[in-house]
Protein backbone atom coordinates (compact mmCIF):
# COMPACT_ATOMS: atom_id res chain seq x y z
CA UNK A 1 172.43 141.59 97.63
CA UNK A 2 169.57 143.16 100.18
CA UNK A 3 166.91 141.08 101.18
CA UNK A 4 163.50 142.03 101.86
CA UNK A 5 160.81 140.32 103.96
CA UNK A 6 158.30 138.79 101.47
CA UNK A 7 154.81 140.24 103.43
CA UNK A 8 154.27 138.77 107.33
CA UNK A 9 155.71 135.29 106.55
CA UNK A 10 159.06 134.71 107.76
CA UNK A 11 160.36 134.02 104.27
CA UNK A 12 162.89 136.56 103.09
CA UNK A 13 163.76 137.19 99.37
CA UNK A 14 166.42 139.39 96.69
CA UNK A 15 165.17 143.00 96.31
CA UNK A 16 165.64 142.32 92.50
CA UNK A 17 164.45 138.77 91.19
CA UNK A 18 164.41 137.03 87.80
CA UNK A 19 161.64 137.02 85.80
CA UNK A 20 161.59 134.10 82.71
CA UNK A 21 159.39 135.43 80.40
CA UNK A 22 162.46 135.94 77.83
CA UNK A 23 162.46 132.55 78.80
CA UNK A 24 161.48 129.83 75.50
CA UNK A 25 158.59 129.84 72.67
CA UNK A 26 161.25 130.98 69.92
CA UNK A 27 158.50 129.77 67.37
CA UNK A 28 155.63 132.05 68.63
CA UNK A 29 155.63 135.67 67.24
CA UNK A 30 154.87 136.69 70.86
CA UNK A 31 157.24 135.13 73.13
CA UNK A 32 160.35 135.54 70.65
CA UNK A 33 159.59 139.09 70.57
CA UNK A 34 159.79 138.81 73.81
CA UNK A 35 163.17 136.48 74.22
CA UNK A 36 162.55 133.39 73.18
CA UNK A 37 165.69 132.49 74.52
CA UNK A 38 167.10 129.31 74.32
CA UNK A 39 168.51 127.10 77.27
CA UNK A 40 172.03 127.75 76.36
CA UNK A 41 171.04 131.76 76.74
CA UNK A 42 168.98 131.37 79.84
CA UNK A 43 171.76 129.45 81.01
CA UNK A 44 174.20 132.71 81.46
CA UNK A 45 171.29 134.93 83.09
CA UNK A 46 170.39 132.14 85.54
CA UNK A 47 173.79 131.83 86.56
CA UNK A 48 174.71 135.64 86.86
CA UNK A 49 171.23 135.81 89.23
CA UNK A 50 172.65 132.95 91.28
CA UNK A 51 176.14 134.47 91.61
CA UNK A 52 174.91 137.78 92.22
CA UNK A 53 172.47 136.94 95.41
CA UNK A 54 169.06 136.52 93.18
CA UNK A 55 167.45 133.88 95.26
CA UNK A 56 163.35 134.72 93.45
CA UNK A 57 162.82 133.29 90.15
CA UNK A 58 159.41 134.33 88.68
CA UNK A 59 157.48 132.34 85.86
CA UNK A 60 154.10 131.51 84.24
CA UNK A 61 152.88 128.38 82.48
CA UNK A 62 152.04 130.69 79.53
CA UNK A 63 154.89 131.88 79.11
CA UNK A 64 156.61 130.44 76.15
CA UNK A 65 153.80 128.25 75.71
CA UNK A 66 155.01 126.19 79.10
CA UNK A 67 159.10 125.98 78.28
CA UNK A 68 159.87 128.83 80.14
CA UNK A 69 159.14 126.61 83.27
CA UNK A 70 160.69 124.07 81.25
CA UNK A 71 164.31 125.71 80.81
CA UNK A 72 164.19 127.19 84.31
CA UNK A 73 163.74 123.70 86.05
CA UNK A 74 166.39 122.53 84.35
CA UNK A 75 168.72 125.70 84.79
CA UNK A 76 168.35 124.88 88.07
CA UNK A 77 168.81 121.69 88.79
CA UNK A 78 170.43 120.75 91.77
CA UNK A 79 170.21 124.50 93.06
CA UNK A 80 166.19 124.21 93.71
CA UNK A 81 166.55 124.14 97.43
CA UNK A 82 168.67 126.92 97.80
CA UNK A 83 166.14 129.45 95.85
CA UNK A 84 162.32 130.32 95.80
CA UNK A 85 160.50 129.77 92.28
CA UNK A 86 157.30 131.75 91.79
CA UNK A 87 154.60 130.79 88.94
CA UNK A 88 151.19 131.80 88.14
CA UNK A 89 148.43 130.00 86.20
CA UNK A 90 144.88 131.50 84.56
CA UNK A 91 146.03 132.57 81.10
CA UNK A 92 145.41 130.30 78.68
CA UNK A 93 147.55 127.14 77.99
CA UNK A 94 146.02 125.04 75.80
CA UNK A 95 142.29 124.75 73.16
CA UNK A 96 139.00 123.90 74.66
CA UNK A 97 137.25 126.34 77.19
CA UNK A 98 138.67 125.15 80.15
CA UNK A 99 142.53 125.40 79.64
CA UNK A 100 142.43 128.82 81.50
CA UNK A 101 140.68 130.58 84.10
CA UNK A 102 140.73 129.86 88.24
CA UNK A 103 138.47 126.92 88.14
CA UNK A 104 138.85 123.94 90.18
CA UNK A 105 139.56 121.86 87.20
CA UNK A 106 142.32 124.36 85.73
CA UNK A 107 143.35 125.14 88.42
CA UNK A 108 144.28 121.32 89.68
CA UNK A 109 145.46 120.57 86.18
CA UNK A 110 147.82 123.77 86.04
CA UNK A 111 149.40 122.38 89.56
CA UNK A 112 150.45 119.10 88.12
CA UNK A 113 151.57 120.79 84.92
CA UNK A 114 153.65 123.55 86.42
CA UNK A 115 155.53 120.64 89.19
CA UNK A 116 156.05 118.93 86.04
CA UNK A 117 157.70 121.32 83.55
CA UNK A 118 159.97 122.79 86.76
CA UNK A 119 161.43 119.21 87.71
CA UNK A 120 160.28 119.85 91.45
CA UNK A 121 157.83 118.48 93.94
CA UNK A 122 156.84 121.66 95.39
CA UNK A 123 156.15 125.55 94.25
CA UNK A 124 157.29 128.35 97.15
CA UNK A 125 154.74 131.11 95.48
CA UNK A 126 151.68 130.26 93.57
CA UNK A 127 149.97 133.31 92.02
CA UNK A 128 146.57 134.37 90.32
CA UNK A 129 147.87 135.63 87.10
CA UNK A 130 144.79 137.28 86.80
CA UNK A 131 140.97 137.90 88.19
CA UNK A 132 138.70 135.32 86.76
CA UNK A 133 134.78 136.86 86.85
CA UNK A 134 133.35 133.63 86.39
CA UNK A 135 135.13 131.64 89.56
CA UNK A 136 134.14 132.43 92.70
CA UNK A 137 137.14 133.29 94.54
CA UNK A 138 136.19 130.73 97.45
CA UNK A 139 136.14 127.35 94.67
CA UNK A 140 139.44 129.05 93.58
CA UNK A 141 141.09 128.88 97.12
CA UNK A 142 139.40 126.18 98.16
CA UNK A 143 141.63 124.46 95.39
CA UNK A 144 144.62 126.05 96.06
CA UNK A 145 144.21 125.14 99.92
CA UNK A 146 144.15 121.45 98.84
CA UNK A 147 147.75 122.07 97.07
CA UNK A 148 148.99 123.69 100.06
CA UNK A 149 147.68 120.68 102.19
CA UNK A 150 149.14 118.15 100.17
CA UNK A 151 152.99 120.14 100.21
CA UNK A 152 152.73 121.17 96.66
CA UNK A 153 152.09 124.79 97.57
CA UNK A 154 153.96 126.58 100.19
CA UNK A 155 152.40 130.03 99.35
CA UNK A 156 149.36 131.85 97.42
CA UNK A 157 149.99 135.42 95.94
CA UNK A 158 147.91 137.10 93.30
CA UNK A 159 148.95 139.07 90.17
CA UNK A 160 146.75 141.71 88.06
CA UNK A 161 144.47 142.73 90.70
CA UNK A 162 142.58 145.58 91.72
CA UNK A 163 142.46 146.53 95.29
CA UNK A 164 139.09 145.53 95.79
CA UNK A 165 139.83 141.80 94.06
CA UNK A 166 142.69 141.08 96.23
CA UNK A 167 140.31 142.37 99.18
CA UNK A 168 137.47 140.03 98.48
CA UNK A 169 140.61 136.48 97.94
CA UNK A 170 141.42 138.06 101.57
CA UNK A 171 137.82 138.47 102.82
CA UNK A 172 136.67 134.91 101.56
CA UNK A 173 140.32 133.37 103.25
CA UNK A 174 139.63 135.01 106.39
CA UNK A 175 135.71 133.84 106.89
CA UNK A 176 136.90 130.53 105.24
CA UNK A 177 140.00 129.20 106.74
CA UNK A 178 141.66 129.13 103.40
CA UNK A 179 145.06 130.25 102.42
CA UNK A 180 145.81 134.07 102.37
CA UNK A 181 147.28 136.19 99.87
CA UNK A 182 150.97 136.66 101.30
CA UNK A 183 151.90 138.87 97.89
CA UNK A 184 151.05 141.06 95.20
CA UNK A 185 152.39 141.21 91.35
CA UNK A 186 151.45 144.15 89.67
CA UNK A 187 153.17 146.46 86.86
CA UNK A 188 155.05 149.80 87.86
CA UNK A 189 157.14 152.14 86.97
CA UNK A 190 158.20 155.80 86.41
CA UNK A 191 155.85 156.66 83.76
CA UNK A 192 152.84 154.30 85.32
CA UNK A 193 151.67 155.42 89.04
CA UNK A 194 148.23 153.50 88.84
CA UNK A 195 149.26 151.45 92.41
CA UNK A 196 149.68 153.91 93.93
CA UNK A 197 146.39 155.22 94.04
CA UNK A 198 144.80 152.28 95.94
CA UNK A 199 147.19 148.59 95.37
CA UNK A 200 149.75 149.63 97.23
CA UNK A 201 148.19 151.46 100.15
CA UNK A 202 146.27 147.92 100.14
CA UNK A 203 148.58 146.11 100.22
CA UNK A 204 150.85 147.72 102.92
CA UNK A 205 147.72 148.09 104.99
CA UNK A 206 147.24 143.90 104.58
CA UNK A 207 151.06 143.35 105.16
CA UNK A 208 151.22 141.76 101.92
CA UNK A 209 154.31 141.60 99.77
CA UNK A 210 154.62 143.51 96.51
CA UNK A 211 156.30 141.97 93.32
CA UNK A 212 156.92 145.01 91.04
CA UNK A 213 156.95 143.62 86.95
CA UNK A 214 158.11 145.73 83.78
CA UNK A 215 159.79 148.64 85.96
CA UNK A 216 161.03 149.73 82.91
CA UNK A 217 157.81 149.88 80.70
CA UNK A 218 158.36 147.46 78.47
CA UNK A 219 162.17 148.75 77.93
CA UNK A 220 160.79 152.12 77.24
CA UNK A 221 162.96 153.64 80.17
CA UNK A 222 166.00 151.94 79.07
CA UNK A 223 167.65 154.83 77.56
CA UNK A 224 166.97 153.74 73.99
CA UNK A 225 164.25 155.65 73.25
CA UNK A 226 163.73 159.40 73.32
CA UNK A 227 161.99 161.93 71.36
CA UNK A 228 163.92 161.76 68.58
CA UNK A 229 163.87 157.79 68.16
CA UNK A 230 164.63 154.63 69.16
CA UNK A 231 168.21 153.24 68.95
CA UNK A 232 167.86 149.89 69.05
CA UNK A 233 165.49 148.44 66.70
CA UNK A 234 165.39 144.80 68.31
CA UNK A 235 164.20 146.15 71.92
CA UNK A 236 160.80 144.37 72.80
CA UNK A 237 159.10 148.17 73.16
CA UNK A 238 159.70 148.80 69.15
CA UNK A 239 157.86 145.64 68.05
CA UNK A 240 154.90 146.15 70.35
CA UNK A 241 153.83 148.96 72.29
CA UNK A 242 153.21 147.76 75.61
CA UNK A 243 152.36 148.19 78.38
CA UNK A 244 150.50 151.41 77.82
CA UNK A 245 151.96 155.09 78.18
CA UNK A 246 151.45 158.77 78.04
CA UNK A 247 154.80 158.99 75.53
CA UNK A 248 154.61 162.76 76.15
CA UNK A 249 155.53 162.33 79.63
CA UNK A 250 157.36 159.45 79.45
CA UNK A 251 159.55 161.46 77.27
CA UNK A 252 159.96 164.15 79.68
CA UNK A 253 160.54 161.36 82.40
CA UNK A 254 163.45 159.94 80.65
CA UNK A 255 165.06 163.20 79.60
CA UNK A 256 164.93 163.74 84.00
CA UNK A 257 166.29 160.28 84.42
CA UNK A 258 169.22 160.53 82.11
CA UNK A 259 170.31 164.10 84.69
CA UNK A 260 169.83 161.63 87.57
CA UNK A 261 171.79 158.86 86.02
CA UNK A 262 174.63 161.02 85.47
CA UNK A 263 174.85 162.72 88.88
CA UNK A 264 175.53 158.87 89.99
CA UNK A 265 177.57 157.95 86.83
CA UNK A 266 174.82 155.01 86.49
CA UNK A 267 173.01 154.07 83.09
CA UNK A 268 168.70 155.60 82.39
CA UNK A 269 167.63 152.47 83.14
CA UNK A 270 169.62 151.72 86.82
CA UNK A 271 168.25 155.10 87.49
CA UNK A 272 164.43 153.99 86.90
CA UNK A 273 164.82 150.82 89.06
CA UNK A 274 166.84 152.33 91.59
CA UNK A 275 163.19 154.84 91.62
CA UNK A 276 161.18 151.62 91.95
CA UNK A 277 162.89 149.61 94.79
CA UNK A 278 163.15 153.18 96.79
CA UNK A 279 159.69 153.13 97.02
CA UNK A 280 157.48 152.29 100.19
CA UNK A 281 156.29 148.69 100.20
CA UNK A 282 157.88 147.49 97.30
CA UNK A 283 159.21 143.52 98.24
CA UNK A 284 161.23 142.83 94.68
CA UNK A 285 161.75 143.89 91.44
CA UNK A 286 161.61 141.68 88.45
CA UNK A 287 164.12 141.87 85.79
CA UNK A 288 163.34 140.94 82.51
CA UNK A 289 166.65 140.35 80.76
CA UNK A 290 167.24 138.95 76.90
CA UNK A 291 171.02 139.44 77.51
CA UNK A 292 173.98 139.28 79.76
CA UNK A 293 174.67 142.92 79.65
CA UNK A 294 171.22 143.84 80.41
CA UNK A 295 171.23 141.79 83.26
CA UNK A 296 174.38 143.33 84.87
CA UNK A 297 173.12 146.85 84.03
CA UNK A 298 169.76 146.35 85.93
CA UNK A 299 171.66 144.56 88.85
CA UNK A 300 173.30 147.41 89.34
CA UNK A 301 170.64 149.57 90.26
CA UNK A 302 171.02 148.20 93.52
CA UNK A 303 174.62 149.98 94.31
CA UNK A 304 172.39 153.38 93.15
CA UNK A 305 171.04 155.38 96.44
CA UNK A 306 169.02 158.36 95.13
CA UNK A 307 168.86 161.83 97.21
CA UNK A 308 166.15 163.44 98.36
CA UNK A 309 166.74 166.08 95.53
CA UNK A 310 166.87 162.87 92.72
CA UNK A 311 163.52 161.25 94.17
CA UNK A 312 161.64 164.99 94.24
CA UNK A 313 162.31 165.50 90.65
CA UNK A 314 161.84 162.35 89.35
CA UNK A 315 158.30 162.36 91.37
CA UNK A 316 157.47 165.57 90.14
CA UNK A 317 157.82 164.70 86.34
CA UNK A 318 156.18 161.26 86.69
CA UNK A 319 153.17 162.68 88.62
CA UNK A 320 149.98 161.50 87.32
CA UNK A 321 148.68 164.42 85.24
CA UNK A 322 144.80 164.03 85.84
CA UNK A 323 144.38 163.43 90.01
CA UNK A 324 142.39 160.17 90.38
CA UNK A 325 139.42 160.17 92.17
CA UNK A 326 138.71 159.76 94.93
CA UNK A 327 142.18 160.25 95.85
CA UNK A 328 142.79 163.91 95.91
CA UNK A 329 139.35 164.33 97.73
CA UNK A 330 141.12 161.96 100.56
CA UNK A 331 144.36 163.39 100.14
CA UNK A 332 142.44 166.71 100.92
CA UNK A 333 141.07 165.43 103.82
CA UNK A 334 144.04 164.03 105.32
CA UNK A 335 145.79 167.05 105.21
CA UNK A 336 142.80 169.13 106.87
CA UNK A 337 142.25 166.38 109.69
CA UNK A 338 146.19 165.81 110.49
CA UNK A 339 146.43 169.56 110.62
CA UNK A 340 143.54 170.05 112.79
CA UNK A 341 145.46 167.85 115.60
CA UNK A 342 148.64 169.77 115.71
């Protein structure tokens, strides 16, 4: 297993992690079509993770309406000290108006409820799931700063956020004494770019960690889908489509990742992560495994070293079509002023 540096802390974590959302809620249309594994099944991914070097486990308290913290806590038992568990609160987790969101209130209560359901005194990364527009971001890590006071938060990271969000949490810690983002969650892949436009830069340029989810869009760049189908009619991406994609390119993506995977004798989809956790700033990747054999397919993507020739095609194909602005006015720019010194 490699280990990468999560941000400037000194804490140092698996380049591919766990994530749990396959994790319980076997009764709610969205989290079984998601998993809704049971502890028995969990059971065989946790251990693989553990035997193969995984040391980051990644969860929610939405996810399976709360047991997915439930069944990891109790996968891990005795193991706790010897890994890092990562959660994230501001989706909703309960009825009434205040059982989501970054308040003060939720935020306390979602503390107590995540220690709780994980069987553990103390969480190593607390994240933001998400930017809440009616919380000011200073009552929000005001809160959080108590937690980390009292030793039930060693970390704060953020998920979901734009470059400018996570700028203002860093702002407000900075004039405020309060904790500091240390990391970053945010969805990429092959056939979505968007952080690279503005997140990452950020986020490299703040020395903050970066937690890449759903490198595989959703299963799309799994190798069961193509243009002519999809061969596996229980894969998550064939009961809903998301996360969002142009299916044109993606299409064209995967047709260049199945030539990469076979100039390495590697499966599509240990092609597509091997893409991810090449790229600059990246901390971890989470896997999001319903079975065994999924599991030791995406672990293998870290054996997979692409060439120069592998990364230039795939980054050619996966371009973003339409140049964002104001990125290619900058990228301009850049290339006029570095040129002008030489």
């Amino acid at each position: 297993m490699e280990y990468r540096q999560l941000g400037s802390t000194g804490v140092w974590v698996s380049a591919v992690s766990l994530g749990t959302m396959t994790f319980g809620g076997n009764t709610h249309p969205l989290w079984s079509a998601i998993g809704g594994l049971g502890l028995d099944q969990a059971r065989v991914l946790v251990d693989r993770s553990l035997d193969a070097g995984v040391n980051l486990f990644d969860a929610a308290d939405a996810y399976g309406d709360g047991e997915s913290e439930e069944i990891l806590g109790a996968l891990l038992g005795s193991r706790r000290q010897d890994v890092l568990i990562a959660t994230k609160l501001a989706m909703r987790v309960g009825n009434g108006p205040n059982a989501l969101g970054l308040s003060r209130l939720h935020v306390m209560r979602s503390i107590e409820g995540s220690l709780r359901r994980l069987g553990t005194d103390y969480i190593d990364l607390y994240q933001m799931h998400n930017f809440d527009p009616l919380t000011p971001i200073e009552e929000t890590l005001g809160a959080l700063d108590d937690a980390v006071r009292q030793g039930k938060i060693r970390y704060v990271g953020a998920s979901n956020l734009t470059g400018w969000q996570a700028m203002k949490a860093l702002g407000a810690a900075d004039r405020g004494g309060l904790p500091r983002l240390v990391s970053m969650q945010s969805y990429y892949s092959l056939s979505t770019r968007d952080i690279e436009a503005e997140i990452l830069p950020m986020a490299r340029d703040q020395k903050l960690g970066h937690l890449v989810y759903s490198p595989l869009a959703g299963g799309l760049l799994s190798g069961k889908f193509d243009r002519t189908g999809n061969t596996d009619e229980s894969a998550r991406r064939a009961r809903f489509q998301s996360p969002p994609v142009d299916l044109e390119q993606a299409y064209d993506i995967i047709d260049c990742l199945r030539q990469v995977a076979e100039r390495h004798r590697t499966s599509t989809a240990s092609a597509a992560l091997a893409w991810v956790l090449a790229q600059e700033g990246v901390t971890s990747v989470i896997l999001g495994a319903r079975r065994p054999d999924q599991l030791d397919d995406n672990l293998s993507a870290l054996d997979v070293r692409l060439t120069e020739e592998d990364l230039r095609e795939l980054e050619t194909v996966s371009a973003p079509r339409v140049p964002s602005y104001p990125g290619y006015v900058q990228e301009q720019f850049r290339i006029n002023r570095l040129s002008a010194q030489a």
